[in-house]
Protein backbone atom coordinates (compact mmCIF):
# COMPACT_ATOMS: atom_id res chain seq x y z
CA UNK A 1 -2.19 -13.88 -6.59
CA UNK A 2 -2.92 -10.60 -8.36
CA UNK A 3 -5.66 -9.84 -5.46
CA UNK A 4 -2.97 -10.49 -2.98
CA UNK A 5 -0.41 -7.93 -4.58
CA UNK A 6 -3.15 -5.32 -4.10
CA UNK A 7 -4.15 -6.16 -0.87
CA UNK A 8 -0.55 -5.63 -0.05
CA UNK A 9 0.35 -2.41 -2.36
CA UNK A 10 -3.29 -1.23 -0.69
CA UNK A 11 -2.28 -1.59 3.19
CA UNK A 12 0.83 -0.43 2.81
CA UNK A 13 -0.52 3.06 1.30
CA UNK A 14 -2.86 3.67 4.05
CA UNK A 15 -0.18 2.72 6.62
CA UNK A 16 2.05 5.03 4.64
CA UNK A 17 -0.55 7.46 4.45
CA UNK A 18 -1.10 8.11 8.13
CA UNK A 19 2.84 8.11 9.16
CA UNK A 20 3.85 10.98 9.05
CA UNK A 21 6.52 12.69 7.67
CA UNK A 22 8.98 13.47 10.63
CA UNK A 23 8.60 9.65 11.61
CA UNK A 24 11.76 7.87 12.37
CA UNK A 25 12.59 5.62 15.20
CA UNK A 26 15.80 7.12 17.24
CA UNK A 27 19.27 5.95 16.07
CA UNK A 28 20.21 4.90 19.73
CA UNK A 29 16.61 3.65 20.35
CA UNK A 30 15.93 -0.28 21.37
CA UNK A 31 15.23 -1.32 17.69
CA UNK A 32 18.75 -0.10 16.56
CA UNK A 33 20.13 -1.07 19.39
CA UNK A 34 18.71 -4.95 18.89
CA UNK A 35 19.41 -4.90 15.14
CA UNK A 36 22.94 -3.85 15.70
CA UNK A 37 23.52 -6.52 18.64
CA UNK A 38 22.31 -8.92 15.99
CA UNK A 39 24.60 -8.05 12.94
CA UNK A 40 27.26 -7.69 15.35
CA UNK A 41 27.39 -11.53 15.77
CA UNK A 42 28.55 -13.78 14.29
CA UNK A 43 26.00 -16.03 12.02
CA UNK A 44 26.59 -19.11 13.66
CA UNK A 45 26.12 -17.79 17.26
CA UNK A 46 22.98 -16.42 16.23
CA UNK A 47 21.88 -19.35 14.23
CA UNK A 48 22.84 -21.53 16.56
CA UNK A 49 21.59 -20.11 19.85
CA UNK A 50 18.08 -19.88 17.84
CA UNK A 51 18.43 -23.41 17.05
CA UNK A 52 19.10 -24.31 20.75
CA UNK A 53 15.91 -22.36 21.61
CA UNK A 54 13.78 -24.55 19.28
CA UNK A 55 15.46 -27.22 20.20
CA UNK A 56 14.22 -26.97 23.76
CA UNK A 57 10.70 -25.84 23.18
CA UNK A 58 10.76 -29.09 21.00
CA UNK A 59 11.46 -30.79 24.38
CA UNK A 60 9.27 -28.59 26.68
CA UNK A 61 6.19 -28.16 24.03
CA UNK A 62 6.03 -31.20 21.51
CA UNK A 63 2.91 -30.33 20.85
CA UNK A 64 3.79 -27.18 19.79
CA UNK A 65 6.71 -28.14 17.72
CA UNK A 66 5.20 -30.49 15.47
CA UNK A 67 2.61 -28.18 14.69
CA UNK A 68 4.89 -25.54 13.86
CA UNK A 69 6.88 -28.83 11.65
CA UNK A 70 3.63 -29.95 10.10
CA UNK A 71 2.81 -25.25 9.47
CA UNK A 72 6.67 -25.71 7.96
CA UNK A 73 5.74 -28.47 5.72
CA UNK A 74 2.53 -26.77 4.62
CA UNK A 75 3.98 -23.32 3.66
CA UNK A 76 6.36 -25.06 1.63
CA UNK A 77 4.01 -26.90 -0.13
CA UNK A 78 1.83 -23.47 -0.33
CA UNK A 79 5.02 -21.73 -1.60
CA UNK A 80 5.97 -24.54 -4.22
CA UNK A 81 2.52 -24.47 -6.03
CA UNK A 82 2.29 -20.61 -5.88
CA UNK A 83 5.31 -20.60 -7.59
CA UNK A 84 4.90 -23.62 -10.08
CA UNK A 85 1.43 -20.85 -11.05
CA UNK A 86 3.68 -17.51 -11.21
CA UNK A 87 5.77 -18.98 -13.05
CA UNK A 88 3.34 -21.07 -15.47
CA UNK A 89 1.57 -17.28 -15.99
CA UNK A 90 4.80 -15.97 -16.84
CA UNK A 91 5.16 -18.18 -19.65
CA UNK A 92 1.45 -18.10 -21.02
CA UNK A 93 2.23 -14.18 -21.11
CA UNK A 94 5.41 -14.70 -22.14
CA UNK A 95 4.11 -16.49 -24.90
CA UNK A 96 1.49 -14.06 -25.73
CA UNK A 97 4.07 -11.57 -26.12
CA UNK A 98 6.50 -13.16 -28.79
CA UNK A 99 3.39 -14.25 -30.86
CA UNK A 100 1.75 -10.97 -30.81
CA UNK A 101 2.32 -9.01 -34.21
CA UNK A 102 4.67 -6.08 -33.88
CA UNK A 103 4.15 -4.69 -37.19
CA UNK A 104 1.45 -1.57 -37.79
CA UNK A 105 0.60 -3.02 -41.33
CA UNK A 106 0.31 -6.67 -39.86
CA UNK A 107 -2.24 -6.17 -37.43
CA UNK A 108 -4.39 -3.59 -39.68
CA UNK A 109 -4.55 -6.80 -42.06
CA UNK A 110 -5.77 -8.89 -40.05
CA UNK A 111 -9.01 -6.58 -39.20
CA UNK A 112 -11.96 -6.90 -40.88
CA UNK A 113 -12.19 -5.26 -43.87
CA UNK A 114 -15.01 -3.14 -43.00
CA UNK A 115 -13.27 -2.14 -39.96
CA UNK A 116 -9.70 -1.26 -42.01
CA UNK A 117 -11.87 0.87 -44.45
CA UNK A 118 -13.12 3.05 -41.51
């Protein structure tokens, strides 16, 4: 998990990188333009004209749709086991933490002697 978070931190740098400054898409440009027609709707037209799309490519392509059921199914299992892991890691560290001496004097104790002395 930690080598995706880098991978990601990592792409998005060098994307970053190379955009430069002055970059900005125009505010009456065709991506405002399709993100304001779609926040301009209400959530159940939008919902539910996207469901009536999927609904017929489920009767055109049914193929298609139960792969993209059976993809569903998978990512949520994918999603539910990463998560069961971040958040079993969280609690080992957790853990860690509250047991880990806070004191100065505690942890020089529990050196070596030979160590302490130096």
């Amino acid at each position: 998990m930690l080598k995706f978070i880098f991978n990601a931190v990592f792409w998005t740098a060098l994307v970053a990188a190379f955009t430069p400054q002055t970059f900005a898409a125009p505010p009456d440009g065709a991506f405002a333009r399709t993100v304001a027609a779609y926040f301009s709707e209400p959530a159940e037209t939008t919902f539910g004209r996207t469901r009536a799309e999927a609904e017929a490519l489920c009767q055109r392509e049914t193929q298609a749709c139960d792969v993209i059921n059976e993809l569903a199914r998978f990512t949520g299992i994918v999603a539910g086991v990463a998560a069961d892991r971040a958040e079993r890691a969280y609690e080992e560290r957790m853990s860690e933490h509250r047991s880990a001496p806070t004191d100065l004097d505690q942890l020089l104790s529990e050196l070596p002697a030979e160590r302490a002395a130096r």
